[in-house]
C-alpha atoms as a PDB file:
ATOM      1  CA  UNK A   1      -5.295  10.714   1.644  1.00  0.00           C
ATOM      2  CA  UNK A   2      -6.422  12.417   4.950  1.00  0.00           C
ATOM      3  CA  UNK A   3      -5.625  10.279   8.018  1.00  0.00           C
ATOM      4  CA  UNK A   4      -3.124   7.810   6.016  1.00  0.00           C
ATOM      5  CA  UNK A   5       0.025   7.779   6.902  1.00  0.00           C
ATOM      6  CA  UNK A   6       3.093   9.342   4.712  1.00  0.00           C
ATOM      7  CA  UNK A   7       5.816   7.453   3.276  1.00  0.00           C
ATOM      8  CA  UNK A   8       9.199   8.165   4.680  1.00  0.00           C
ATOM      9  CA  UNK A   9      11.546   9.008   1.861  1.00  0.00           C
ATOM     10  CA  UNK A  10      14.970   9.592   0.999  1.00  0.00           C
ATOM     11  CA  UNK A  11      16.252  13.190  -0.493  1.00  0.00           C
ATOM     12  CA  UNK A  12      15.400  11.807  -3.690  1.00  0.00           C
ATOM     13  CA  UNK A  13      12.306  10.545  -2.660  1.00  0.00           C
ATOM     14  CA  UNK A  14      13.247   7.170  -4.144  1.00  0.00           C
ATOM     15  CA  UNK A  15      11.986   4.934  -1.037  1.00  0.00           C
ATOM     16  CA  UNK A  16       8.578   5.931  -2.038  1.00  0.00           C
ATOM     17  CA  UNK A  17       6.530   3.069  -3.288  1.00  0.00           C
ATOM     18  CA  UNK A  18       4.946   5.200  -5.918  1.00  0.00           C
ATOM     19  CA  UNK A  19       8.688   5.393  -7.128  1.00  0.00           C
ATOM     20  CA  UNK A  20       9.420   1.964  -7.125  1.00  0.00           C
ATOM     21  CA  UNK A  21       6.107   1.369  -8.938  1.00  0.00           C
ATOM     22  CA  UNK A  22       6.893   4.313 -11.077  1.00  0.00           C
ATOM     23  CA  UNK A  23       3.651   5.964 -10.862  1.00  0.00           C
ATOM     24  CA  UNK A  24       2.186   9.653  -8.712  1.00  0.00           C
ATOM     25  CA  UNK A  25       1.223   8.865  -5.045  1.00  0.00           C
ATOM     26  CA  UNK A  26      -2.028  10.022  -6.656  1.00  0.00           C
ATOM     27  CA  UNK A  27      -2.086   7.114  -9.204  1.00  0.00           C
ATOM     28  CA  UNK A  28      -1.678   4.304  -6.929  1.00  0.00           C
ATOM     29  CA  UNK A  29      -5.085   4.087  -4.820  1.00  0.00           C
ATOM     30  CA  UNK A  30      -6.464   5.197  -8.002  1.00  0.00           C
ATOM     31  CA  UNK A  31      -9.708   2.924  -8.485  1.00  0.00           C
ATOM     32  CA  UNK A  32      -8.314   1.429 -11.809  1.00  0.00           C
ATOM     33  CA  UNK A  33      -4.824   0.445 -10.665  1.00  0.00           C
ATOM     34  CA  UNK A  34      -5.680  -3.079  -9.541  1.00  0.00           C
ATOM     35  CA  UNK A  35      -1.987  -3.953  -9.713  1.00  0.00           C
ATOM     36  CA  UNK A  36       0.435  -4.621  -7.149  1.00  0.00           C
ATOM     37  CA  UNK A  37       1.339  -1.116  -5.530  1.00  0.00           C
ATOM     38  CA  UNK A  38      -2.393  -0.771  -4.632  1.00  0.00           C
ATOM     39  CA  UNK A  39      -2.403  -4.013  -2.785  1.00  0.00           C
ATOM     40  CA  UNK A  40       1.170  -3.300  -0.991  1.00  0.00           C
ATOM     41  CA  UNK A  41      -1.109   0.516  -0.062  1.00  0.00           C
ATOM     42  CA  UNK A  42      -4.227  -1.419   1.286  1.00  0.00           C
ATOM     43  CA  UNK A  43      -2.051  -3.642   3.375  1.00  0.00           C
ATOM     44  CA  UNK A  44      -0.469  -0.938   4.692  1.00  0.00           C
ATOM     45  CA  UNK A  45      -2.917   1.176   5.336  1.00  0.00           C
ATOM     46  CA  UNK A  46      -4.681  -1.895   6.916  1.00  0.00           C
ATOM     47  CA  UNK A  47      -1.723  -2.873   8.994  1.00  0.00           C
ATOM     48  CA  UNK A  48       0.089   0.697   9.850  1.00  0.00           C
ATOM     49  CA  UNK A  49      -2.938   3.229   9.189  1.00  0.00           C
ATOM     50  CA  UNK A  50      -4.941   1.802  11.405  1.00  0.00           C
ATOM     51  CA  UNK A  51      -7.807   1.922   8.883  1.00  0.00           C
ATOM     52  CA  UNK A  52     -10.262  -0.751   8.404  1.00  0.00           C
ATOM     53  CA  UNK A  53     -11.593  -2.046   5.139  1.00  0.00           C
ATOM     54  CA  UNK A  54     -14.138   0.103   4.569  1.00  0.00           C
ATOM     55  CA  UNK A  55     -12.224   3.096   5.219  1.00  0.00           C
ATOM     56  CA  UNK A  56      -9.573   1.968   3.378  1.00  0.00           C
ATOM     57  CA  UNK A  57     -12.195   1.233   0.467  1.00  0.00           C
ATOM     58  CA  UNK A  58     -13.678   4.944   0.162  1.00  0.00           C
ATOM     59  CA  UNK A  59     -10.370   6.505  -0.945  1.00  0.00           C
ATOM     60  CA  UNK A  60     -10.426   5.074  -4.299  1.00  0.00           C
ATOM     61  CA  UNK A  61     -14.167   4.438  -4.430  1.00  0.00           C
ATOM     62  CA  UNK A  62     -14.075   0.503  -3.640  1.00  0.00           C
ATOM     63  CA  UNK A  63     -16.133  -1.744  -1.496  1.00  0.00           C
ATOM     64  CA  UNK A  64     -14.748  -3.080   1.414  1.00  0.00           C
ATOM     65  CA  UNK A  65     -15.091  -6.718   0.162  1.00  0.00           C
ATOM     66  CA  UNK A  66     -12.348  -5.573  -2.634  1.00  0.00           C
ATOM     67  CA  UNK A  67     -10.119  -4.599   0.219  1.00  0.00           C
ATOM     68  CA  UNK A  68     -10.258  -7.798   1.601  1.00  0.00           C
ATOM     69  CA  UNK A  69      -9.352  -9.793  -1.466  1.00  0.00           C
ATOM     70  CA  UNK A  70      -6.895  -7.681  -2.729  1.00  0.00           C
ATOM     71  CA  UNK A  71      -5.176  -7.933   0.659  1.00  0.00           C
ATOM     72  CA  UNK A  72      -5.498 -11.722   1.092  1.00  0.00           C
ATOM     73  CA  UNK A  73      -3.679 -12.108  -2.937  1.00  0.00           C
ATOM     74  CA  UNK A  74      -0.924  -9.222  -1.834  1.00  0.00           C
ATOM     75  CA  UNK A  75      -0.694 -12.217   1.220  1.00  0.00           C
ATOM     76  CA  UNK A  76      -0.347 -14.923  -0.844  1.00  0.00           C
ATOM     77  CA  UNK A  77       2.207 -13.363  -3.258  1.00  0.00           C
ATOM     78  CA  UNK A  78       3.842 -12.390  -0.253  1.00  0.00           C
ATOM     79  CA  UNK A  79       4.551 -16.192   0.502  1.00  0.00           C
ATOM     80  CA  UNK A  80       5.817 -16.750  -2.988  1.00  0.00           C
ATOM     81  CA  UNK A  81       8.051 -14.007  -3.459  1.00  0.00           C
ATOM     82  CA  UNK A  82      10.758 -12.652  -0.980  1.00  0.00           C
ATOM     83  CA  UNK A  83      11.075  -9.569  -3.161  1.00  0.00           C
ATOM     84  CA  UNK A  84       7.813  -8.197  -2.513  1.00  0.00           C
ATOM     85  CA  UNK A  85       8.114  -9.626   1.202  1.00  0.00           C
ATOM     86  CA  UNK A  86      11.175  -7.774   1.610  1.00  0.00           C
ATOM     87  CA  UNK A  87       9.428  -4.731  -0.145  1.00  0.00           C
ATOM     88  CA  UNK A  88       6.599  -4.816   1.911  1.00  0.00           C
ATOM     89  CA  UNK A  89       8.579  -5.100   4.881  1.00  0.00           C
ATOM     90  CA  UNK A  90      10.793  -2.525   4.341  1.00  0.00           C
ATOM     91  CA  UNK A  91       8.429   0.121   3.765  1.00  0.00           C
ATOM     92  CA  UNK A  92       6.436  -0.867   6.744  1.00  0.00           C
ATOM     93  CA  UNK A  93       9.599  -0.362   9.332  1.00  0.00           C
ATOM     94  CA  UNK A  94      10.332   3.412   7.513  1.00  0.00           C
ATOM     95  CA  UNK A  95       6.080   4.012   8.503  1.00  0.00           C
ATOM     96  CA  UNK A  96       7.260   2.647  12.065  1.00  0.00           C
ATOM     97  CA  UNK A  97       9.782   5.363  12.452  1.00  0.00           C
ATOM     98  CA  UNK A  98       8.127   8.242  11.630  1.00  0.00           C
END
């Protein structure tokens, strides 16, 4: 992932989202991983990367149209569930503060 930003973690490395998703940081952008822990990674590569869709799209081989979608349903579940909000968020203010 050259040019994305790294996750903060804790000694145990258990703030990771690949941990909380239990999968490698390797599996998650992984082109057939359409689950949730890609779409929390596009968002915040989108959001905190400073990458753009298309960018974001070459790392696992995707166009830039799947990007988009899979970003506005990560939105959507968002809304509907505080958990993943919270998630989400949390991960996002440890990016902040590296």
């Amino acid at each position: 992932m050259t040019g994305a930003p790294s996750y903060a973690t804790d000694a145990a490395g258990k703030d990771h989202p690949s941990f909380r998703y239990g999968m490698t940081e390797e599996e998650i952008p992984d082109k057939k991983n359409r689950g949730e822990a890609r779409q929390v990674l596009m968002g915040l590569l989108y959001h905190r990367g400073g990458m753009n869709g298309r960018e974001i799209g070459e790392m696992p081989g995707i166009d830039y149209s799947t990007v988009s979608i899979a970003r506005k349903r990560l939105s959507e579940k968002m809304e509907r569930d505080g958990k993943l909000s919270g998630l989400f968020r949390e991960v996002e203010s440890r990016l902040i503060q590296e």
